[in-house]
Protein backbone atom coordinates (compact mmCIF):
# COMPACT_ATOMS: atom_id res chain seq x y z
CA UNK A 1 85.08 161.15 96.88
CA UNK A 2 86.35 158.62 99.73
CA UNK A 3 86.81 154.66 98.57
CA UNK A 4 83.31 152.95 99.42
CA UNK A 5 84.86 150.78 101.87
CA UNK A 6 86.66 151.24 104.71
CA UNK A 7 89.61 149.22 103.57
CA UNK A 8 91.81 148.31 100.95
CA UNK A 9 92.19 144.56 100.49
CA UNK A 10 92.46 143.71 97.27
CA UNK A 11 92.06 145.15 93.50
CA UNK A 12 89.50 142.14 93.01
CA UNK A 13 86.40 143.68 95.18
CA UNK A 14 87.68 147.87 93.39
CA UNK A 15 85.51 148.89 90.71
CA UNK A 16 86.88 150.34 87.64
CA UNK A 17 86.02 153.56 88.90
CA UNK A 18 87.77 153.17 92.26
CA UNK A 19 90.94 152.00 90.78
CA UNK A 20 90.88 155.37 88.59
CA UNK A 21 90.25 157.31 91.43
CA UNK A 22 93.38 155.92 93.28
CA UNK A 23 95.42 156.29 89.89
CA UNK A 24 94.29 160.31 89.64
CA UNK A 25 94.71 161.30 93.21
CA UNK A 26 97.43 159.93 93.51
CA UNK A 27 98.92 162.36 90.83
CA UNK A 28 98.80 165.64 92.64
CA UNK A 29 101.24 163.71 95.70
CA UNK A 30 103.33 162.46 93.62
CA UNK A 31 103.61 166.34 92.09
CA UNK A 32 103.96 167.88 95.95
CA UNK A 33 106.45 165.53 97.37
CA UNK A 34 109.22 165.58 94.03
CA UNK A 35 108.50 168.90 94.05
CA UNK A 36 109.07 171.27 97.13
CA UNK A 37 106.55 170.15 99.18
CA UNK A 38 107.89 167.35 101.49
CA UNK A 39 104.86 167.37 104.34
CA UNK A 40 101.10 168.12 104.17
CA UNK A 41 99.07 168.10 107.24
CA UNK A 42 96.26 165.97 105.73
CA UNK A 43 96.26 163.05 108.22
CA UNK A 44 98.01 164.92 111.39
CA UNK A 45 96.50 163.37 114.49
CA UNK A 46 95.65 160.23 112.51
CA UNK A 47 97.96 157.16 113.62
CA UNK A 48 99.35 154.46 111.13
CA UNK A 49 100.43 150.85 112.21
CA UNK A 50 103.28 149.36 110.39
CA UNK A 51 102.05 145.07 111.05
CA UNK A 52 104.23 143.57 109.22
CA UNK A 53 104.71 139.28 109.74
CA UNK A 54 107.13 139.24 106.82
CA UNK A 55 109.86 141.10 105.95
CA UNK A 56 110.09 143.87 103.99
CA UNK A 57 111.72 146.76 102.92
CA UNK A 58 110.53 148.61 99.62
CA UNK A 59 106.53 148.28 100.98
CA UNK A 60 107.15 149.01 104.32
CA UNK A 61 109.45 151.86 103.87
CA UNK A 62 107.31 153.23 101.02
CA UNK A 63 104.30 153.34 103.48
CA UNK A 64 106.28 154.95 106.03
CA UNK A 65 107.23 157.64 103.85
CA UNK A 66 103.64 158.00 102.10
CA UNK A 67 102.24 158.48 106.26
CA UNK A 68 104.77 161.04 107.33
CA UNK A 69 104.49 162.61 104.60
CA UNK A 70 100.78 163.08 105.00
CA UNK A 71 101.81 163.90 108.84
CA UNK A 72 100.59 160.79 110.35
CA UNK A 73 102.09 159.09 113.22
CA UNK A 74 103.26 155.44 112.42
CA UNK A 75 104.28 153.01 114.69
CA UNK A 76 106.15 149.74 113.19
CA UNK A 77 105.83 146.59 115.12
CA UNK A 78 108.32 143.87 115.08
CA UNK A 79 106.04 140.83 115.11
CA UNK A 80 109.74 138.59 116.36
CA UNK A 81 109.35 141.11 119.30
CA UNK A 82 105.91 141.29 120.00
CA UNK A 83 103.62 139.23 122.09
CA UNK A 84 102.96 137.39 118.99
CA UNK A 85 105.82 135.25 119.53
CA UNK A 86 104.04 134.45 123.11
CA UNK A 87 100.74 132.87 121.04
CA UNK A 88 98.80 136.31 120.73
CA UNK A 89 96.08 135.53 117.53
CA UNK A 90 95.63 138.02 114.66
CA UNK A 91 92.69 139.03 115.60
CA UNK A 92 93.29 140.11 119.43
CA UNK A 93 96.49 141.56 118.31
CA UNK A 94 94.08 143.64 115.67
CA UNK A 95 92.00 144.67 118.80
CA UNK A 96 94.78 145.71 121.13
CA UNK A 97 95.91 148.00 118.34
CA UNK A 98 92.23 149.54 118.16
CA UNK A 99 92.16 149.72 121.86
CA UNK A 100 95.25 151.77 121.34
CA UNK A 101 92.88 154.28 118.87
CA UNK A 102 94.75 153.38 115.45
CA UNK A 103 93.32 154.61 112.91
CA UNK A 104 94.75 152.36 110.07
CA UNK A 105 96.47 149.11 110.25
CA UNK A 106 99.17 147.77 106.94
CA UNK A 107 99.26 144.28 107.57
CA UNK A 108 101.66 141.82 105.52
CA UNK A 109 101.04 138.32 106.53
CA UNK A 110 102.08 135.01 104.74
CA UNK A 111 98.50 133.84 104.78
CA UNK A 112 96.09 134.03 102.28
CA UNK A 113 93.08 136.03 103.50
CA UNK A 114 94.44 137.57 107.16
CA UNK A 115 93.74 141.31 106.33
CA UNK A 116 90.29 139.94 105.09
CA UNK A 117 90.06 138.15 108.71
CA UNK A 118 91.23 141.29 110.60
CA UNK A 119 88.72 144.08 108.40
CA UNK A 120 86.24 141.98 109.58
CA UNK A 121 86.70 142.70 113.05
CA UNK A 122 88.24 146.02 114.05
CA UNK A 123 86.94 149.21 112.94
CA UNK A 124 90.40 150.68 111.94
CA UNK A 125 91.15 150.68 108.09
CA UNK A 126 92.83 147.66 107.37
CA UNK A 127 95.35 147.52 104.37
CA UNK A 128 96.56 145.04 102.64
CA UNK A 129 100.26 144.87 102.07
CA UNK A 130 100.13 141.44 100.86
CA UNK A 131 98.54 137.97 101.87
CA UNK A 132 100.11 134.75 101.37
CA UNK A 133 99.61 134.18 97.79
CA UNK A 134 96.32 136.31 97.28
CA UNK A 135 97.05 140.27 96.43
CA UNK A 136 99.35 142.83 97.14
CA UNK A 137 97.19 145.71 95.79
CA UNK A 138 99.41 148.89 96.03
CA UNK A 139 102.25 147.12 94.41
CA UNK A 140 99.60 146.18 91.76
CA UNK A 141 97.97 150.12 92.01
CA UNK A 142 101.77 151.61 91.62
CA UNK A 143 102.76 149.26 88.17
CA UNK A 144 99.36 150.25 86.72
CA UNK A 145 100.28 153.90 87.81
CA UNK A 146 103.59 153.51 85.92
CA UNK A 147 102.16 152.67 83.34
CA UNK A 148 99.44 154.60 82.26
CA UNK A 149 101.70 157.77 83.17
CA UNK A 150 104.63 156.47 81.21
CA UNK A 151 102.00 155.66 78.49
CA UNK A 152 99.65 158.30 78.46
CA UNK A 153 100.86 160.95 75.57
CA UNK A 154 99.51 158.28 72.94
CA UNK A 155 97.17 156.25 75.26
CA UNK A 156 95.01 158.74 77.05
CA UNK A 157 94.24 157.91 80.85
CA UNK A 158 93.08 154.78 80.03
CA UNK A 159 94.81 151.35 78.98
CA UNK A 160 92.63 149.76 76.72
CA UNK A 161 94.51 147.97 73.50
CA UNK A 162 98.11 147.63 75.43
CA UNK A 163 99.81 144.54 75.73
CA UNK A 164 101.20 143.38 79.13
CA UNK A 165 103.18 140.78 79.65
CA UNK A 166 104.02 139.08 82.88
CA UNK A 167 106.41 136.93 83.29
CA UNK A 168 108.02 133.99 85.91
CA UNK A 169 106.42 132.63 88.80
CA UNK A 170 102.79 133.53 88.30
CA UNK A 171 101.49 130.96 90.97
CA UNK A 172 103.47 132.34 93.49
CA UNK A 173 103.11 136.02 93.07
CA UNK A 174 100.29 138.10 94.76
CA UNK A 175 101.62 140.87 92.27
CA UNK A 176 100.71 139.33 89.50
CA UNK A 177 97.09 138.46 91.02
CA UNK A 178 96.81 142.56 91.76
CA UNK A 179 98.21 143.59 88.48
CA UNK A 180 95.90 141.08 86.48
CA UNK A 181 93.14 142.14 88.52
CA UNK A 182 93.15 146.14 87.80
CA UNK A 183 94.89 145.62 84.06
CA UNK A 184 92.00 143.62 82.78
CA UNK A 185 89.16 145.91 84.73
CA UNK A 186 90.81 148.92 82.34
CA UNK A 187 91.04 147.46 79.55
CA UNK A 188 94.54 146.27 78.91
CA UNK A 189 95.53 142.71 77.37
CA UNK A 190 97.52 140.88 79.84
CA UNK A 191 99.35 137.84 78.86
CA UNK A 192 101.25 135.52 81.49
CA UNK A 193 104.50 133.83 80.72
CA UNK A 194 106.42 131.44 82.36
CA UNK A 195 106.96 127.63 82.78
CA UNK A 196 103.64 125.37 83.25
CA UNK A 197 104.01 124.19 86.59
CA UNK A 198 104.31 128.09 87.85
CA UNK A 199 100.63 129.26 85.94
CA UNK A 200 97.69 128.94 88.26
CA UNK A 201 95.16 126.64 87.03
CA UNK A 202 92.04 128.44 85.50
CA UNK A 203 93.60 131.88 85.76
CA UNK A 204 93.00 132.72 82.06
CA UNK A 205 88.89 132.65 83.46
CA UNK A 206 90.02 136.14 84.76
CA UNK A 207 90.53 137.68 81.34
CA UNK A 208 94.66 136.33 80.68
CA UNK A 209 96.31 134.67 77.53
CA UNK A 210 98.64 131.86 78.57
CA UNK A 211 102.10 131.21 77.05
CA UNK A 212 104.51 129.06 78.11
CA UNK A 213 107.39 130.09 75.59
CA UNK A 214 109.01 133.61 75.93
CA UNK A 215 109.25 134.27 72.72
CA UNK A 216 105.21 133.68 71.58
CA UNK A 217 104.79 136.13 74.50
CA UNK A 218 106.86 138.90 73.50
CA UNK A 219 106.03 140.17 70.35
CA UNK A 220 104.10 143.36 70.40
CA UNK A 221 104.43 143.50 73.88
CA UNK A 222 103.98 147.22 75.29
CA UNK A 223 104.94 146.08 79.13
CA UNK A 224 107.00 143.78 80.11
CA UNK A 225 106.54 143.03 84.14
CA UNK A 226 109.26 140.30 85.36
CA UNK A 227 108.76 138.59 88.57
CA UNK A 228 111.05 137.75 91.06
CA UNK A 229 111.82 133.87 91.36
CA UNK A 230 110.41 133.26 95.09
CA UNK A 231 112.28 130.87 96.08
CA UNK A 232 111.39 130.94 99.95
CA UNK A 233 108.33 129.88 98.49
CA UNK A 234 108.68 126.88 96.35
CA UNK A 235 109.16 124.33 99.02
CA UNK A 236 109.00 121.96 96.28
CA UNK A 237 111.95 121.04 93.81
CA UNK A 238 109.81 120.26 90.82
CA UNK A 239 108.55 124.03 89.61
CA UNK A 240 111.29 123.90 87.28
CA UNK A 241 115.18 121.65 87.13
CA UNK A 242 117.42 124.46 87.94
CA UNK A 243 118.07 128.45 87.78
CA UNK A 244 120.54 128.46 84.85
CA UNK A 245 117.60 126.31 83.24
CA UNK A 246 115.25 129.01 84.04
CA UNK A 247 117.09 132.15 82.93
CA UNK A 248 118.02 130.21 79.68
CA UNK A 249 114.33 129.98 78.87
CA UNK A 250 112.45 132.85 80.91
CA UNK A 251 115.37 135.49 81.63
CA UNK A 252 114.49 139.08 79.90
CA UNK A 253 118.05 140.06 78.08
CA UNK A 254 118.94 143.07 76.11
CA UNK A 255 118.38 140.39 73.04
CA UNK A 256 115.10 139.30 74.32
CA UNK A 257 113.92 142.53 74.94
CA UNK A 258 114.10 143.45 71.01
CA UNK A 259 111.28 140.97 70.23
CA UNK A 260 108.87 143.70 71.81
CA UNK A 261 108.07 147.37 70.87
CA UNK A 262 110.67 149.52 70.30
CA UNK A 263 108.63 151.89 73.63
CA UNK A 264 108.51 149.14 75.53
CA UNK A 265 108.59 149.47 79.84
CA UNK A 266 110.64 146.55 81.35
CA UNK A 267 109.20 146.44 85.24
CA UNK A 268 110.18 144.96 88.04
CA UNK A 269 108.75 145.15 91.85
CA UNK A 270 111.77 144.46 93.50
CA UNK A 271 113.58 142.79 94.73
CA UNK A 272 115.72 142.17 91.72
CA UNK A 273 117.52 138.66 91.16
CA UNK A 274 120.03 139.95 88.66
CA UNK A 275 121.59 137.39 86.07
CA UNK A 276 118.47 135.06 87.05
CA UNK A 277 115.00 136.96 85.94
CA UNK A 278 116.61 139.81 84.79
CA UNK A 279 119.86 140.89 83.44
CA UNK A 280 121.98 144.00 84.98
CA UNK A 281 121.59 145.60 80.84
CA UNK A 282 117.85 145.31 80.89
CA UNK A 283 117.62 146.46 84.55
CA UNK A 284 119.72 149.56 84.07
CA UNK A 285 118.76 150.04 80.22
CA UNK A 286 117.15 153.12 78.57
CA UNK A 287 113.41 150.59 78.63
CA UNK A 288 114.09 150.35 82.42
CA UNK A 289 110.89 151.97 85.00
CA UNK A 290 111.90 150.00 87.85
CA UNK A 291 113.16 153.13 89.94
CA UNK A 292 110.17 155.16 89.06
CA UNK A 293 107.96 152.48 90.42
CA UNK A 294 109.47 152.89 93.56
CA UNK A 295 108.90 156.94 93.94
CA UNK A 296 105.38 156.14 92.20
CA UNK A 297 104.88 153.56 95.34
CA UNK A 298 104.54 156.54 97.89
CA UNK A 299 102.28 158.97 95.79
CA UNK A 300 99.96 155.24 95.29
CA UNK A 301 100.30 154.87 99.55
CA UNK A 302 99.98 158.26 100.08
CA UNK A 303 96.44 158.53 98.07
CA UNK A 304 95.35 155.04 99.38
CA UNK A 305 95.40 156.79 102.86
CA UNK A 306 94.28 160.03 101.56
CA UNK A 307 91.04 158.27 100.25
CA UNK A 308 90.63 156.22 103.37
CA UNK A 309 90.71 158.77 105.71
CA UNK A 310 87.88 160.18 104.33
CA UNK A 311 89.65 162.83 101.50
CA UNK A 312 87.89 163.36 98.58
């Protein structure tokens, strides 16, 4: 059964159904390509554009890897070397790629909404590698894959009754917007943590619990995702005084980390501020999933493509 649409823009407009259908076929790549199987010829004469506006190197490379490996060709475009930098618009960019028969573009752009904009007009299936501060749903697709295959001897395939907890710069993140998106659609209880100026206003009207102390967060908690402190974003000084303030109050430590279940998954989605968000202990300790969410990335990429090609 293909997705419904044509393109994959955020885990807000998936059903519950779709997100489950991502999460189990992406299972069977995952088994092929850490297995012996490196190449399938499921997408061979199919070609993949890399559109990238921001940089990147886990996403990008991950899609890269999921395409080839599905026997795509993928062209990456440089946007600093592109006519972009001569005044070329999203959208006619978008068509001279179609013109060009592509038959998928992965777009990350630092605006809100611009692989909504593009969908809209070009045929090709548009994906969302994250927008502004909106979604980044495969990042959001892969953590929920993590988890419910870390999780699933005493959970089942679902995720109803666990506890995740996300925590740091929750206004900034379009991780957190994915991951709170498809973790409350099945079932889990998320709960956001972090200082009060970095919380969204009204986001607990999507199904969240606020705190704004670690340690009322923590307790009980089954997942613990950290966020990266995006500084190229806060273009503002107030958010909070200082980084040593901020890792005294919000950083995850090996001592930190024993407030939660004793199972507990510490996450990450890269890249890693060590010392600041995380320490080195937690990020390299027994609790740790954050290099299993990268290999679970491609499998996620690989059956996003899979679906939107038409598999089934």
């Amino acid at each position: 059964m293909p997705l419904k649409s044509k393109d994959l823009l955020g885990l807000e407009y998936l059903t519950k159904e779709e997100i489950e259908h991502i999460l189990d076929t992406a299972s069977p790549f995952k088994d092929l390509f850490t297995r012996s199987v490196k190449k399938v010829p499921t997408l061979r004469g199919k070609t993949v554009v890399l559109l990238f506006y921001e940089a990147s190197t886990r996403t990008r490379t991950s899609f890269e890897l999921a395409a080839k490996r599905l026997s795509a060709d993928v062209i990456n475009i440089t946007v600093s070397a592109s006519s972009v930098v001569k005044g070329e618009g999203l959208i006619d960019t978008g068509k001279t790629l179609e013109a060009m028969k592509s038959d998928f573009v992965i777009i990350r752009h630092g605006m809100s909404g611009a692989p909504n904009v593009l969908a809209r007009n070009i045929t090709a299936s548009v994906i969302n590698a994250g927008d502004g501060l909106h979604e980044h749903p495969t990042q959001g697709l892969l953590d929920i894959f993590t988890i419910r295959e870390k999780k699933k001897r005493i959970r089942g395939n679902h995720l109803k009754g666990l506890k995740v907890v996300i925590v740091g710069d929750i206004l900034h993140s379009r991780v957190a917007k994915s991951n709170i998106w498809g973790l409350t659609k099945l079932g889990a209880e998320v709960c956001v943590v972090g200082p009060a100026t970095l919380i969204p206003q009204g986001i607990e009207k999507i199904g969240v619990k606020i705190y704004y102390r670690l340690e009322d967060a923590l307790p009980g908690a089954d997942v613990i995702n950290i966020l990266r402190v995006q500084l190229e974003r806060q273009q503002q000084s107030y958010f909070f005084p200082s980084l040593h303030e901020y890792t005294l109050l919000y950083g995850i430590t090996k001592e930190r980390l024993a407030a939660a279940k004793e199972d507990v998954l510490v996450m990450h989605p890269g890249p890693l501020n060590r010392g600041i968000e995380i320490s080195s202990e937690v990020a390299d300790g027994p609790s740790s999933v954050i290099q299993e969410q990268v290999t679970n990335g491609i499998a996620i990429r690989m059956a996003v493509l899979y679906l939107l090609g038409g598999g089934g």
